[in-house]
Protein backbone atom coordinates (compact mmCIF):
# COMPACT_ATOMS: atom_id res chain seq x y z
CA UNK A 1 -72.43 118.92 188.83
CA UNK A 2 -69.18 118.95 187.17
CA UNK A 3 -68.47 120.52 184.53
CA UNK A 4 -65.65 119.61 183.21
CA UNK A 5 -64.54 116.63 180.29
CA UNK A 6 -62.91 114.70 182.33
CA UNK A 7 -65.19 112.41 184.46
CA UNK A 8 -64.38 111.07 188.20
CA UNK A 9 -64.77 107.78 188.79
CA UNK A 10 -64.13 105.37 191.97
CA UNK A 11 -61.97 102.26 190.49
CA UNK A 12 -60.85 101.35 194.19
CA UNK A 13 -62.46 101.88 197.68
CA UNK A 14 -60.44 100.46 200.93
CA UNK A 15 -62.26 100.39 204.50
CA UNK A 16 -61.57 99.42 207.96
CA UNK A 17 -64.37 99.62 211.06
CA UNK A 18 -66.09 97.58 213.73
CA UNK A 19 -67.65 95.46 211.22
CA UNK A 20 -63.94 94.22 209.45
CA UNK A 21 -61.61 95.05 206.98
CA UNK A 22 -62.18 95.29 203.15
CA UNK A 23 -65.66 96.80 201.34
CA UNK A 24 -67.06 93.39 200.00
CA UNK A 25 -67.76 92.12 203.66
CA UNK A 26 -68.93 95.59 204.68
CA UNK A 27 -71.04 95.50 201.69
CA UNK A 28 -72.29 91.71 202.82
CA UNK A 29 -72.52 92.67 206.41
CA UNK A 30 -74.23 96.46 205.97
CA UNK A 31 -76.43 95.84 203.19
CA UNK A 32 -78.24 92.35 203.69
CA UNK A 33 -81.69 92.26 203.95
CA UNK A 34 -81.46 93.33 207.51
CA UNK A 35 -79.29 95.24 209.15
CA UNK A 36 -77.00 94.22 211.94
CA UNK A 37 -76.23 94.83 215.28
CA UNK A 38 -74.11 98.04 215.56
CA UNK A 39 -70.55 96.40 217.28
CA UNK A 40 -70.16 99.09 220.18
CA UNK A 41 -67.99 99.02 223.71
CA UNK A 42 -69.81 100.80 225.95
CA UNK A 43 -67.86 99.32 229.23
CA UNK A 44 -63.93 100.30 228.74
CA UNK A 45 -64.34 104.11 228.43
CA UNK A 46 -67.92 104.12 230.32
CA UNK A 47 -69.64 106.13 230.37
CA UNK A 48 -68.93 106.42 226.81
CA UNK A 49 -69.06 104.09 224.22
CA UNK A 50 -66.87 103.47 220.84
CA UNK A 51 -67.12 101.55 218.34
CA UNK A 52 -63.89 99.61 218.02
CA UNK A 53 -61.18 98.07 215.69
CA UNK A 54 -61.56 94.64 214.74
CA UNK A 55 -58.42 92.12 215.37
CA UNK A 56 -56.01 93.39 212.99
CA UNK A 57 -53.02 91.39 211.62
CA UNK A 58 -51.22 94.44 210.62
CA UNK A 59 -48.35 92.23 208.57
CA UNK A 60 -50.94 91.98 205.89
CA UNK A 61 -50.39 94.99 204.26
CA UNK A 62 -47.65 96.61 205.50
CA UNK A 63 -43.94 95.05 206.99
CA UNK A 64 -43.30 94.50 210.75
CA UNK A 65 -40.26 96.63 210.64
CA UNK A 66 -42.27 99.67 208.52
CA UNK A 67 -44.35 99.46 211.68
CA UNK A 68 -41.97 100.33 214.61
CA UNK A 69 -42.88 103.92 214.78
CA UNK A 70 -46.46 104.18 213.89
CA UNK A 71 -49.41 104.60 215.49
CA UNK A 72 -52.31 102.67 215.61
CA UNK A 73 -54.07 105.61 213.49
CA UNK A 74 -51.26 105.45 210.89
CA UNK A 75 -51.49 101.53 210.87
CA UNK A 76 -55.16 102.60 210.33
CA UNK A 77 -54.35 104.43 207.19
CA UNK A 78 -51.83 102.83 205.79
CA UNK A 79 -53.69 99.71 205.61
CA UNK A 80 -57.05 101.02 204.32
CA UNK A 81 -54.84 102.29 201.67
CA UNK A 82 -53.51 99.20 200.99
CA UNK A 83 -56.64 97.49 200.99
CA UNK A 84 -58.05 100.33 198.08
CA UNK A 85 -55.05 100.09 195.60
CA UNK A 86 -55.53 95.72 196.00
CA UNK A 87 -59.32 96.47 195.29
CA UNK A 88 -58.42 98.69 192.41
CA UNK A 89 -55.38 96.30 191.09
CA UNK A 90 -52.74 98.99 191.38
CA UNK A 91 -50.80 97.35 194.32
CA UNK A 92 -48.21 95.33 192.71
CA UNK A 93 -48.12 98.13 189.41
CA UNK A 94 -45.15 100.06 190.08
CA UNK A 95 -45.57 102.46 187.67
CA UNK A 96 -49.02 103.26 188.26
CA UNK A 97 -48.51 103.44 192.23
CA UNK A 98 -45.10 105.39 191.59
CA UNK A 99 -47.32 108.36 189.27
CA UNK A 100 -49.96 108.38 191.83
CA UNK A 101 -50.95 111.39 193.55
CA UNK A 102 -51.68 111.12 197.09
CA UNK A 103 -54.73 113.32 199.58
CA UNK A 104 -54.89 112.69 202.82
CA UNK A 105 -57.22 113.77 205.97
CA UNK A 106 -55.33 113.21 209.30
CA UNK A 107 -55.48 114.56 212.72
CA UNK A 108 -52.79 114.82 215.42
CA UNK A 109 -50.75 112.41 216.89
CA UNK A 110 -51.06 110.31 219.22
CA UNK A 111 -50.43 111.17 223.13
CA UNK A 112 -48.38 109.50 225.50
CA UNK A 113 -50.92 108.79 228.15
CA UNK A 114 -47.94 107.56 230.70
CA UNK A 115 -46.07 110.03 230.45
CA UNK A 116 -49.28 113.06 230.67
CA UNK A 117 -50.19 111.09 233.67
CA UNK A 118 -46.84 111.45 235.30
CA UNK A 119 -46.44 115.14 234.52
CA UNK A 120 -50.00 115.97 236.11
CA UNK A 121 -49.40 114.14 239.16
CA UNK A 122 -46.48 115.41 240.22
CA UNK A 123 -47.56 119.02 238.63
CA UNK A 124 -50.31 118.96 241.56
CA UNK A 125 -47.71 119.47 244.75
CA UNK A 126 -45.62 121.80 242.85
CA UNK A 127 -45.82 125.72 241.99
CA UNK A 128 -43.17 126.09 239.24
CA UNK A 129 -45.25 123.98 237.07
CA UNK A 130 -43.03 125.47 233.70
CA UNK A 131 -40.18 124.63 235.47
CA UNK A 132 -41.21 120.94 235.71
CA UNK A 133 -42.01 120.52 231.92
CA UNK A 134 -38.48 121.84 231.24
CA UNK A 135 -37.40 119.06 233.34
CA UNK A 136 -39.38 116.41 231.97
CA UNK A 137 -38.81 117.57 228.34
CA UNK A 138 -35.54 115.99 227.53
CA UNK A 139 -36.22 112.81 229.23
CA UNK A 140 -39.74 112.01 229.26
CA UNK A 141 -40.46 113.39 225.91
CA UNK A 142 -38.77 111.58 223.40
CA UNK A 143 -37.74 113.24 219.79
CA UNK A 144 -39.42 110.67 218.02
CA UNK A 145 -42.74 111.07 219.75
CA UNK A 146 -42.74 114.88 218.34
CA UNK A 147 -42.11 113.32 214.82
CA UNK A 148 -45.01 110.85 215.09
CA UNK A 149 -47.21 113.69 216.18
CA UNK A 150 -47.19 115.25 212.80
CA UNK A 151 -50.53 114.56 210.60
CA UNK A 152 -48.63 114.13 207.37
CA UNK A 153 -46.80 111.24 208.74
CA UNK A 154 -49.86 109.18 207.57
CA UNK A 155 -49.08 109.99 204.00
CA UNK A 156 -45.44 109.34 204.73
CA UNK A 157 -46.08 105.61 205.61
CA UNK A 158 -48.41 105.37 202.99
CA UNK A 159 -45.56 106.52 200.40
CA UNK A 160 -42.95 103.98 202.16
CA UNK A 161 -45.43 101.32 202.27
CA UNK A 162 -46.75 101.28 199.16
CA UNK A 163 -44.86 103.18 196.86
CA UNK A 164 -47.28 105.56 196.18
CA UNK A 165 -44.30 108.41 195.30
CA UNK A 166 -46.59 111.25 192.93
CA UNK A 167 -47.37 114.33 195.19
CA UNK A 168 -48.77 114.33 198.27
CA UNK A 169 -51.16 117.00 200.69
CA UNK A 170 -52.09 116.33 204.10
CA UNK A 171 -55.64 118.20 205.23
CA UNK A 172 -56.48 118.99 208.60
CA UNK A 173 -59.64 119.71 210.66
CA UNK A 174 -62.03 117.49 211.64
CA UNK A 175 -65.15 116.19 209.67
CA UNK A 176 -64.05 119.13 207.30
CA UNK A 177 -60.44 117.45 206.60
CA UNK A 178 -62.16 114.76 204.88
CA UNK A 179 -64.88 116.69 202.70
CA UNK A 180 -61.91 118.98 201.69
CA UNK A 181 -59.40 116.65 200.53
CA UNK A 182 -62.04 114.47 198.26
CA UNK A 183 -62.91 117.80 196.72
CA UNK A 184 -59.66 118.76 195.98
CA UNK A 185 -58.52 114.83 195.02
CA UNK A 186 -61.94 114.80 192.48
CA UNK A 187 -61.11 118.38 191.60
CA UNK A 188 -57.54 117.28 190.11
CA UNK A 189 -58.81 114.66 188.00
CA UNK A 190 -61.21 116.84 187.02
CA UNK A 191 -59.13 119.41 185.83
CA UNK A 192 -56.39 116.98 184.04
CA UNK A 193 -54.13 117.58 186.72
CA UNK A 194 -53.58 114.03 187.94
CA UNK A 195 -55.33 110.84 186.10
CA UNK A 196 -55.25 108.83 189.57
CA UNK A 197 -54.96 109.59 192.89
CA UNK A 198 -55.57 107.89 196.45
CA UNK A 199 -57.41 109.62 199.08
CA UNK A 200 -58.74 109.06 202.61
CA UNK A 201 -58.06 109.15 206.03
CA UNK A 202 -58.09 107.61 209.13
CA UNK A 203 -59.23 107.78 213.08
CA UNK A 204 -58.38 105.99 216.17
CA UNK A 205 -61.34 106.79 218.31
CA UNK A 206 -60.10 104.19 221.56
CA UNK A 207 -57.44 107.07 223.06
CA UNK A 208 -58.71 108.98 226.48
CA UNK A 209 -56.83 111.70 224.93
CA UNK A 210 -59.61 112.18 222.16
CA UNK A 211 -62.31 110.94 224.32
CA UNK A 212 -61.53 114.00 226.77
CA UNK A 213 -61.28 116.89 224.52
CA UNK A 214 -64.62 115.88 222.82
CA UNK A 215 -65.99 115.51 226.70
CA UNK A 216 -65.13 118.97 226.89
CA UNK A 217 -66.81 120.27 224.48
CA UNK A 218 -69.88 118.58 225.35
CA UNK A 219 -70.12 117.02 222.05
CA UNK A 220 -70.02 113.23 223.13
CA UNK A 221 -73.30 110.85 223.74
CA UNK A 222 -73.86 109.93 227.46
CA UNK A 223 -75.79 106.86 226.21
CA UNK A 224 -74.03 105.46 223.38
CA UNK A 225 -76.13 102.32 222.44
CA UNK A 226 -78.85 104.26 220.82
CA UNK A 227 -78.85 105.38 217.07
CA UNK A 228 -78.45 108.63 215.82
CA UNK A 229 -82.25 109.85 215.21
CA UNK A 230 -83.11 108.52 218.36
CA UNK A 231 -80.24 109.95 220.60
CA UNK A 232 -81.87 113.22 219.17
CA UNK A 233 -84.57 112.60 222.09
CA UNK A 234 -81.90 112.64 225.04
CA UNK A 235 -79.95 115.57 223.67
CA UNK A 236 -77.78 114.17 221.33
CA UNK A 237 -74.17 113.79 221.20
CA UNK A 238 -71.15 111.59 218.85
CA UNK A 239 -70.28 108.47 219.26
CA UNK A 240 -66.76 107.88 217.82
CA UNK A 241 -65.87 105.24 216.16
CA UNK A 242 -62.35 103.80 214.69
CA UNK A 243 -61.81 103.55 211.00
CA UNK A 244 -59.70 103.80 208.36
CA UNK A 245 -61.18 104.83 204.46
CA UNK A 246 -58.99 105.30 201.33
CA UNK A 247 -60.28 105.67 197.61
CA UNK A 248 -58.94 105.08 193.97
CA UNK A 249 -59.50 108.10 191.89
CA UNK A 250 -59.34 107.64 188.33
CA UNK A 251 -60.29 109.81 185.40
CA UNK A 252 -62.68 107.80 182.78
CA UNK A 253 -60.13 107.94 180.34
CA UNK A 254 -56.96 106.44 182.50
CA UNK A 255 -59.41 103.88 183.89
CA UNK A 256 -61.02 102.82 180.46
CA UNK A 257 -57.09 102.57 179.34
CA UNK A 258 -56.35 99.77 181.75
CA UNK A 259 -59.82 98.37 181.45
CA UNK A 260 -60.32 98.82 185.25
CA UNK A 261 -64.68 98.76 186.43
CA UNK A 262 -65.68 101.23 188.18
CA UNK A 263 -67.93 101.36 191.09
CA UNK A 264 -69.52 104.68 190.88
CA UNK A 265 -69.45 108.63 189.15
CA UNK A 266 -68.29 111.20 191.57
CA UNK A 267 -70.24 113.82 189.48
CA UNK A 268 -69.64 116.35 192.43
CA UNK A 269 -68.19 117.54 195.51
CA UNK A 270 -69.72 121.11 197.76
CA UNK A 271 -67.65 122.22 200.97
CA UNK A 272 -69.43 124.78 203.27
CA UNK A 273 -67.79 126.77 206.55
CA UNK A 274 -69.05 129.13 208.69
CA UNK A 275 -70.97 130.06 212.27
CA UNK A 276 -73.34 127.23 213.20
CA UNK A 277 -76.33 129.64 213.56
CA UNK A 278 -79.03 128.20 212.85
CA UNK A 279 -79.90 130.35 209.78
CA UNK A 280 -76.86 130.72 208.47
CA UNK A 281 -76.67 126.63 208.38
CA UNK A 282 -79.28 126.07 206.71
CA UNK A 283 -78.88 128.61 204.05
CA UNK A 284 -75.26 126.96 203.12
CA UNK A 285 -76.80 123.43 203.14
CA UNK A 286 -79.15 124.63 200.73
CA UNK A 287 -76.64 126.87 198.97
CA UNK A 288 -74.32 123.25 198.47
CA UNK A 289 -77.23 121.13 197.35
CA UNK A 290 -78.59 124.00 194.89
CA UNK A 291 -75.06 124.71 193.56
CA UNK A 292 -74.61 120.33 193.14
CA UNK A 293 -78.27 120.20 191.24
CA UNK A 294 -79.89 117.61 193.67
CA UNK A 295 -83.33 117.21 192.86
CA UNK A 296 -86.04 115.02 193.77
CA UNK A 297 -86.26 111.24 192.71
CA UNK A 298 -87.39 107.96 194.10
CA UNK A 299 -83.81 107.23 192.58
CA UNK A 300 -81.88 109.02 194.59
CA UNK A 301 -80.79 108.13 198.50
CA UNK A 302 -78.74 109.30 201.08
CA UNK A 303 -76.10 108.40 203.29
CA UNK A 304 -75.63 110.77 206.27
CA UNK A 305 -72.19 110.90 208.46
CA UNK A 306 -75.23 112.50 211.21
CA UNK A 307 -72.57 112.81 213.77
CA UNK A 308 -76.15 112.79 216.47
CA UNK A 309 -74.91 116.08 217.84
CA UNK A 310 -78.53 117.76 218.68
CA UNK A 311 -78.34 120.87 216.62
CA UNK A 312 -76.61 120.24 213.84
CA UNK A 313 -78.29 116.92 212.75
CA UNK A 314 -81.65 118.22 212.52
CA UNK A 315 -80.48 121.05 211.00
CA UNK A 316 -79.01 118.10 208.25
CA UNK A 317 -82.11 116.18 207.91
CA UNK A 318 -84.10 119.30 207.82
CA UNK A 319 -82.50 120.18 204.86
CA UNK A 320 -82.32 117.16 202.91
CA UNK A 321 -85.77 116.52 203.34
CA UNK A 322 -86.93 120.00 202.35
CA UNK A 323 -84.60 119.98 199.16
CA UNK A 324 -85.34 115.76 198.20
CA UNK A 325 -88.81 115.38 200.13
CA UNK A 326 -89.99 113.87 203.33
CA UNK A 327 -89.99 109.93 202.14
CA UNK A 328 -86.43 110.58 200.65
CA UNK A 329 -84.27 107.08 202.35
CA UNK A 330 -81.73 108.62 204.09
CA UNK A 331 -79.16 105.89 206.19
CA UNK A 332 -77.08 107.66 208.90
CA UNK A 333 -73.96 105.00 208.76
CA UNK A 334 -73.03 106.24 211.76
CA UNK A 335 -75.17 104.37 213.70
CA UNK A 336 -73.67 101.44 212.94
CA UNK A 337 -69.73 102.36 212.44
CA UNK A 338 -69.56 105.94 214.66
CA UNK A 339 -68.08 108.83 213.99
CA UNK A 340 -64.53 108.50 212.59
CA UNK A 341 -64.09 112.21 212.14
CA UNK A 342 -61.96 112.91 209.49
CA UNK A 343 -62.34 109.24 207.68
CA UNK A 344 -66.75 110.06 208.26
CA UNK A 345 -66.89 111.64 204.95
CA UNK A 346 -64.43 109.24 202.66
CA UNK A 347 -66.53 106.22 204.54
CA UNK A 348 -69.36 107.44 203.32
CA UNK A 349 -68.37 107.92 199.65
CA UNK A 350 -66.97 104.33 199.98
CA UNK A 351 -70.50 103.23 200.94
CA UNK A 352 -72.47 104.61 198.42
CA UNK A 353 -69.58 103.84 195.69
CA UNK A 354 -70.40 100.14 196.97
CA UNK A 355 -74.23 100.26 196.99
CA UNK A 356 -74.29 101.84 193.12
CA UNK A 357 -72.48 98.90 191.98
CA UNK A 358 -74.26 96.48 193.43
CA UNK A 359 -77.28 98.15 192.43
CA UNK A 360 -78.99 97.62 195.49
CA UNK A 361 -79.40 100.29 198.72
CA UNK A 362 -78.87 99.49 202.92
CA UNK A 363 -81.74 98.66 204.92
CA UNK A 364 -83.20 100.98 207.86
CA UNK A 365 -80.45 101.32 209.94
CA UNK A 366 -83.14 102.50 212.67
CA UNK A 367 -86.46 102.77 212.97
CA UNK A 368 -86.72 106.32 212.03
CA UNK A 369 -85.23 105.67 208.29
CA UNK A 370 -88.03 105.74 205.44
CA UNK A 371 -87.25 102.21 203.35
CA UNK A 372 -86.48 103.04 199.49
CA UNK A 373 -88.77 102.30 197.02
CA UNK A 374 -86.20 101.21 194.04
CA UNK A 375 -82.41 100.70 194.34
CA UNK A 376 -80.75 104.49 193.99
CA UNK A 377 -79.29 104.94 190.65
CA UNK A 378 -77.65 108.64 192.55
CA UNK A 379 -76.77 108.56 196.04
CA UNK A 380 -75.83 112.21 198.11
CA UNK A 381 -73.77 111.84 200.81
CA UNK A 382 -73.46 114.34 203.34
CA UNK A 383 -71.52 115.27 206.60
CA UNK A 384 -72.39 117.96 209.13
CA UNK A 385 -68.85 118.40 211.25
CA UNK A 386 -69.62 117.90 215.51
CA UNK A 387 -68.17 121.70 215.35
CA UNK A 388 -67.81 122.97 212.04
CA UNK A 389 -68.27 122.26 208.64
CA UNK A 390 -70.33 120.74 206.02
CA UNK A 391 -70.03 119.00 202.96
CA UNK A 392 -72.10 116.95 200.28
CA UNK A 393 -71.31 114.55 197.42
CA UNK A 394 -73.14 113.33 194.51
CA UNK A 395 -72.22 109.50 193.34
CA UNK A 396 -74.07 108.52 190.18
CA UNK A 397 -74.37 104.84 189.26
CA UNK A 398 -72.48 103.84 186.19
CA UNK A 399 -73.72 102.29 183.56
């Protein structure tokens, strides 16, 4: 746990998926008494599925002409951030949005699929194939498309947008972008080095681009209607899903100060990296949960960013059920929103931030999920990268 004076808490928590915009109808919507149908489009990049944006007025949070040159997963970003400094009523605060520190998890760019197409075609009846991106370079390529390829361009927009003008790091790499910069967000506050701080990340999952290199590594789920545990039967595989997940950081102190409520603790963060044998896994899943003090409880629950590749997931419930126990309620969320890659971690945290203070858990999001026995007073939420990486949180309810 941590260890130092100054305590982490969540005064803010901003989220975008299938199911809407904003945490208090995800709350409504994920945690009734029964859970919903997952919202998934399995027809428009058959025959895999994705779990799309909602209809987004953009112009909510962000001006038309702030717009022009981002991309839908900036948009993404810069919105769920938005959406986390309203819900932690620093939005219209100048100074506290101007001495806010900024994290972000972002991947690439995004491709111009027009002009890829193009380049391919005409690359198949010719032989001086680097001759013919020289050519199409200047023209095809515009300079501004290079610009709007770069991942800290979310945290640009962010900073434009809403002021947010403290200092800023961009992360990238997958699942592992996200566990990495909420350890290193909850690991300033910790350490006095910043008293707030937003942090998250976003992921456009509708883009062939994405959809292709996944394909290539084998890691996506030919039959994306089923949920995770059960996918396990057929293989496995990710289904990615669009989102957007920014947090409010606060220390106790700063919070207390301007008398904001908190929804949760973050009373730790662990960060593992390595081969994905099989031993070696498991040993640094149970290295992260020893070194965070999980233990045991019919008070304690899980939320799982299970991204349902074969491996790797049962290799993440194996170990959370030999470290917490077999009837330990564990929800894999991404059943019902997908896989948002480097937002899957920061959603999760959001989720259990929400569910400690409501004081109240999800239902089975499948068949397969053990119902809890009293609302979770800690909830440890974890995320096994499709490739690499691993990472674990500990969220402690607040009195």
């Amino acid at each position: 746990m941590n260890d130092s004076k100054n305590e982490v808490w969540i005064t803010g928590v901003g989220v975008i998926s299938c199911f809407g915009e904003g945490i208090a109808p995800h709350w409504e919507t994920l945690g009734a008494e029964t859970a919903p149908e997952p919202v998934i489009d399995a027809e428009r990049f058959a025959p895999y599925a994705v779990h799309p944006l909602p209809e987004m007025d953009w112009t909510r949070q962000m001006p038309r002409k702030d717009m022009r040159q981002m991309e839908t997963w900036q948009r993404l970003g810069t919105y769920a951030a938005g959406l986390a400094l309203e819900d932690a009523g620093m939005k219209e605060d100048e100074e506290l949005v101007s001495t806010m520190d900024l994290v972000v998890c972002a991947g690439g760019g995004e491709r111009d699929i027009s002009v890829d197409e193009s380049i391919l075609a005409e690359a198949r009846g010719r032989n001086d194939r680097e001759m013919l991106l020289n050519e199409k370079l200047p023209y095809d390529l515009r300079p501004t498309l290079f610009l709007a390829q770069l991942s800290n361009l979310m945290a640009g927009n962010i900073s434009i947008v809403h002021k947010v003008t403290g200092s800023s790091r961009t992360y990238m790499g997958e699942e592992s972008s996200g566990i990495t910069a909420l350890q290193n967000a909850a690991a300033r506050i910790a350490a006095g080095q910043s008293t707030h701080l937003l942090v998250g990340g976003a992921y456009n999952a509708e883009r062939v681009d994405l959809l292709l290199s996944c394909d290539l590594g084998h890691y996506l789920a030919k039959d994306g209607v089923k949920p995770v545990a059960e996918r396990q039967k057929d293989g496995g595989g990710t289904v990615l899903g669009s989102a957007g997940a920014f947090l409010v950081l606060e220390s106790a102190e700063h919070a207390k100060k301007r008398g904001a409520k908190p929804y949760a603790r973050l009373a730790g963060i662990e960060s593992g990296l390595g081969s994905r044998d099989n031993q070696e896994t498991r040993e640094r899943l149970d290295g992260i949960m020893e070194r965070l003090g999980v233990s045991p409880s019919s008070t304690t629950a899980v939320l799982s960013g299970a991204t349902g590749c074969a491996d790797v997931t049962d290799l993440e419930f194996e170990a959370l059920r030999r470290r917490l126990g077999m009837d330990v309620a564990i929800r894999s969320y991404t059943t019902m929103i997908g896989n948002p890659i480097e937002a899957n971690f920061p959603f999760g945290v959001a989720l259990g931030a929400a569910a400690l203070k409501n004081k109240s858990f999800y239902p089975s999001f499948e068949e397969a999920e053990k119902p809890v026995k009293v609302p979770p007073t800690t909830v440890v939420v974890s995320t096994v990268g499709h490739y690499l990486g691993e990472g674990m949180a500990v969220l402690e309810q607040i009195a």
